[in-house]
C-alpha atoms as a PDB file:
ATOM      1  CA  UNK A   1     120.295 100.803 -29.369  1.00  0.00           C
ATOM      2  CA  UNK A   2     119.822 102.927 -32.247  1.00  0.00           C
ATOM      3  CA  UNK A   3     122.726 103.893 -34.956  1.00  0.00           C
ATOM      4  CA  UNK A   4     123.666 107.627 -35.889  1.00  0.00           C
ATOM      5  CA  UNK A   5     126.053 108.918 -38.318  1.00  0.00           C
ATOM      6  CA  UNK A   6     127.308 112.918 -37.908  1.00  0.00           C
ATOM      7  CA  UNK A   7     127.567 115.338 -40.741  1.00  0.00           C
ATOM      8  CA  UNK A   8     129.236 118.586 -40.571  1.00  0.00           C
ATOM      9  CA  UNK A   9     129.324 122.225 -42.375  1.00  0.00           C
ATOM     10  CA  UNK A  10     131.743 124.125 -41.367  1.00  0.00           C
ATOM     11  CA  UNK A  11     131.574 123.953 -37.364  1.00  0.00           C
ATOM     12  CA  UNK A  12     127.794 122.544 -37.655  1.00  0.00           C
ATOM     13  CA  UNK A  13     127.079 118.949 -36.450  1.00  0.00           C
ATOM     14  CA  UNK A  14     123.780 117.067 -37.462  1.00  0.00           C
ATOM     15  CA  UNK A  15     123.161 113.128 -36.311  1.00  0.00           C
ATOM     16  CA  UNK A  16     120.922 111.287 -38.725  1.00  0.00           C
ATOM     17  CA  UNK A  17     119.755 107.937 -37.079  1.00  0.00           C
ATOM     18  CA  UNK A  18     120.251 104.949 -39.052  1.00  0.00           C
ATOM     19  CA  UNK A  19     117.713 102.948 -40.684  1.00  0.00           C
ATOM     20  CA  UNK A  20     114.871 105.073 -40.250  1.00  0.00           C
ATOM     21  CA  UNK A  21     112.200 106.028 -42.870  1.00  0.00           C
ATOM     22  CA  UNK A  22     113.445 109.468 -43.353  1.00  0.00           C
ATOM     23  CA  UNK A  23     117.215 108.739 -43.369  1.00  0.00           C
ATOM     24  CA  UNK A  24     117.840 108.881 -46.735  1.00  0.00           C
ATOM     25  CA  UNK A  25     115.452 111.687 -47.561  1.00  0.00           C
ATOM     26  CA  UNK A  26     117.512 113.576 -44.489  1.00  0.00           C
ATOM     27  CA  UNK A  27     121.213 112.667 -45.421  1.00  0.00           C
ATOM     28  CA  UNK A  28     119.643 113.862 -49.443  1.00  0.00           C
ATOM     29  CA  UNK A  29     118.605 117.305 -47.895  1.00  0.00           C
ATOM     30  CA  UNK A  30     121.522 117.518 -45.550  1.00  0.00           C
ATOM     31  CA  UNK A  31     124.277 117.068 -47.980  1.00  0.00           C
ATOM     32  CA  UNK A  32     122.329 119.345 -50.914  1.00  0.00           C
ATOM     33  CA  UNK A  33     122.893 122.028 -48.494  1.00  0.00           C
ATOM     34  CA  UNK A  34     126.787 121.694 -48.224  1.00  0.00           C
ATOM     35  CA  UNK A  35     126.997 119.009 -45.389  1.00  0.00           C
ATOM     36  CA  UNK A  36     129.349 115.492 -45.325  1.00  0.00           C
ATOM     37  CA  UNK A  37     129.434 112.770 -43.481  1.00  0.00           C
ATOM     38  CA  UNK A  38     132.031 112.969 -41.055  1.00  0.00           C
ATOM     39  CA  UNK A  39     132.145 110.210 -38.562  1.00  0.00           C
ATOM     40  CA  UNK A  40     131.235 106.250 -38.334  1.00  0.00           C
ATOM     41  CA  UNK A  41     128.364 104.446 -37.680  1.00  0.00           C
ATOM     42  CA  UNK A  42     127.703 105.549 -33.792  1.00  0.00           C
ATOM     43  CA  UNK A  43     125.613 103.348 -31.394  1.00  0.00           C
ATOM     44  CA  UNK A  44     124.272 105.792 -29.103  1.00  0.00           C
ATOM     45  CA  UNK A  45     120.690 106.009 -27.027  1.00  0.00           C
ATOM     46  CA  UNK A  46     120.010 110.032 -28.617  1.00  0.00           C
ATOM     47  CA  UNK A  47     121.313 112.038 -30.849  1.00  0.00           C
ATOM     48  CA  UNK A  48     122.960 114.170 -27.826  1.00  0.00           C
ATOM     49  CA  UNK A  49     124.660 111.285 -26.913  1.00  0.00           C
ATOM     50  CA  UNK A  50     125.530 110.048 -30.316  1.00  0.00           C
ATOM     51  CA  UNK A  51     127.542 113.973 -30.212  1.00  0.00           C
ATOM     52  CA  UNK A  52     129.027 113.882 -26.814  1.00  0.00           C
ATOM     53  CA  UNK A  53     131.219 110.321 -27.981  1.00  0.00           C
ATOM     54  CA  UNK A  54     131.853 111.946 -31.495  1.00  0.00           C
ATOM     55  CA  UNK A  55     132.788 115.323 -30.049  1.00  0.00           C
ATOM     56  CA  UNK A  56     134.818 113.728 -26.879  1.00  0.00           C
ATOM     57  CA  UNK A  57     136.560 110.779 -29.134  1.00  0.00           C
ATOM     58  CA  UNK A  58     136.958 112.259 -32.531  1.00  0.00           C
ATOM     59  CA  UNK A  59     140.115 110.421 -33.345  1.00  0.00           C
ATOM     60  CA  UNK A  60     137.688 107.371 -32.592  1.00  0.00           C
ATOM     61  CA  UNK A  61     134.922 107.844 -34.985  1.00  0.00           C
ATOM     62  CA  UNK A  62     136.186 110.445 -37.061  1.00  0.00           C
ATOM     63  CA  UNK A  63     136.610 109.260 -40.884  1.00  0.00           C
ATOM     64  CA  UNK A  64     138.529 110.821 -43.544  1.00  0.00           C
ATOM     65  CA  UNK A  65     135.721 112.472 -46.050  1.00  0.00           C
ATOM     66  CA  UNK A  66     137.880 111.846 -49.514  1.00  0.00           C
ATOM     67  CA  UNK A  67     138.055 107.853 -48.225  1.00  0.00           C
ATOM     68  CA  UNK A  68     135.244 107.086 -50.343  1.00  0.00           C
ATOM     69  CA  UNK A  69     135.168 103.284 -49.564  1.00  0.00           C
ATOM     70  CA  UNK A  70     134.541 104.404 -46.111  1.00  0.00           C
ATOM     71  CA  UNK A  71     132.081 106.863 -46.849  1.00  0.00           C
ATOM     72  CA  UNK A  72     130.035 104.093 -49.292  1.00  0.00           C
ATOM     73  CA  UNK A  73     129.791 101.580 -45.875  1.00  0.00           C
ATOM     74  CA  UNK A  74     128.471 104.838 -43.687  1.00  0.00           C
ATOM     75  CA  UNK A  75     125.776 105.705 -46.282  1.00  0.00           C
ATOM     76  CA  UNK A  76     124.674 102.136 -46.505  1.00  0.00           C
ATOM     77  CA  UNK A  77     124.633 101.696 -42.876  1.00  0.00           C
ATOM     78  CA  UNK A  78     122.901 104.519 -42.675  1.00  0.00           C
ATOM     79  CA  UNK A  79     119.838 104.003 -45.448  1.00  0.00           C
ATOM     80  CA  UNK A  80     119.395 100.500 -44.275  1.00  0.00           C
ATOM     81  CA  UNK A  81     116.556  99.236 -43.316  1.00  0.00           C
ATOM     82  CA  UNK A  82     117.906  95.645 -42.528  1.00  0.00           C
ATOM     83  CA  UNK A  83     116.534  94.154 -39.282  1.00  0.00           C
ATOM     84  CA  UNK A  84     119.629  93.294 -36.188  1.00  0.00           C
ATOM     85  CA  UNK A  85     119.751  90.064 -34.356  1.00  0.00           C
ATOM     86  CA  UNK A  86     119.590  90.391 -31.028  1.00  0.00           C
END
């Protein structure tokens, strides 16, 4: 099951999926253009669903954007490209 992380501006949400190609290059362009990461690593099947449990649960996967040790696990989570166990 793939990994997202959601960024907002303003009232704008964005899922990145984790450990892909692009994520870095995304979460780069995303937060030059105002955007921070606002929730936890979610395990989700799309990024609609990865949106429905962040919008429907925020006090569950919300984070705190000044926490920066919390923020520094999200970003590596999500610029990994380390390989799961099944």
């Amino acid at each position: 099951m793939p990994n997202y992380v959601v960024l907002c501006k303003e009232e704008v949400l964005v899922t990145v999926e984790c450990g892909t190609q692009d994520a870095q290059e995304e979460f780069q362009a995303l937060t030059e253009q105002g955007f921070h990461i606002s929730s936890q690593v979610i395990a989700a099947d799309s990024t609609k669903e990865a949106l429905y449990f962040y919008e429907n649960d925020p006090q569950l996967y919300a984070i705190d954007p000044s926490s920066n040790v919390v923020v520094d696990s999200v970003i590596a989570a999500l610029v990994s490209l380390g390989v799961q166990a099944i």
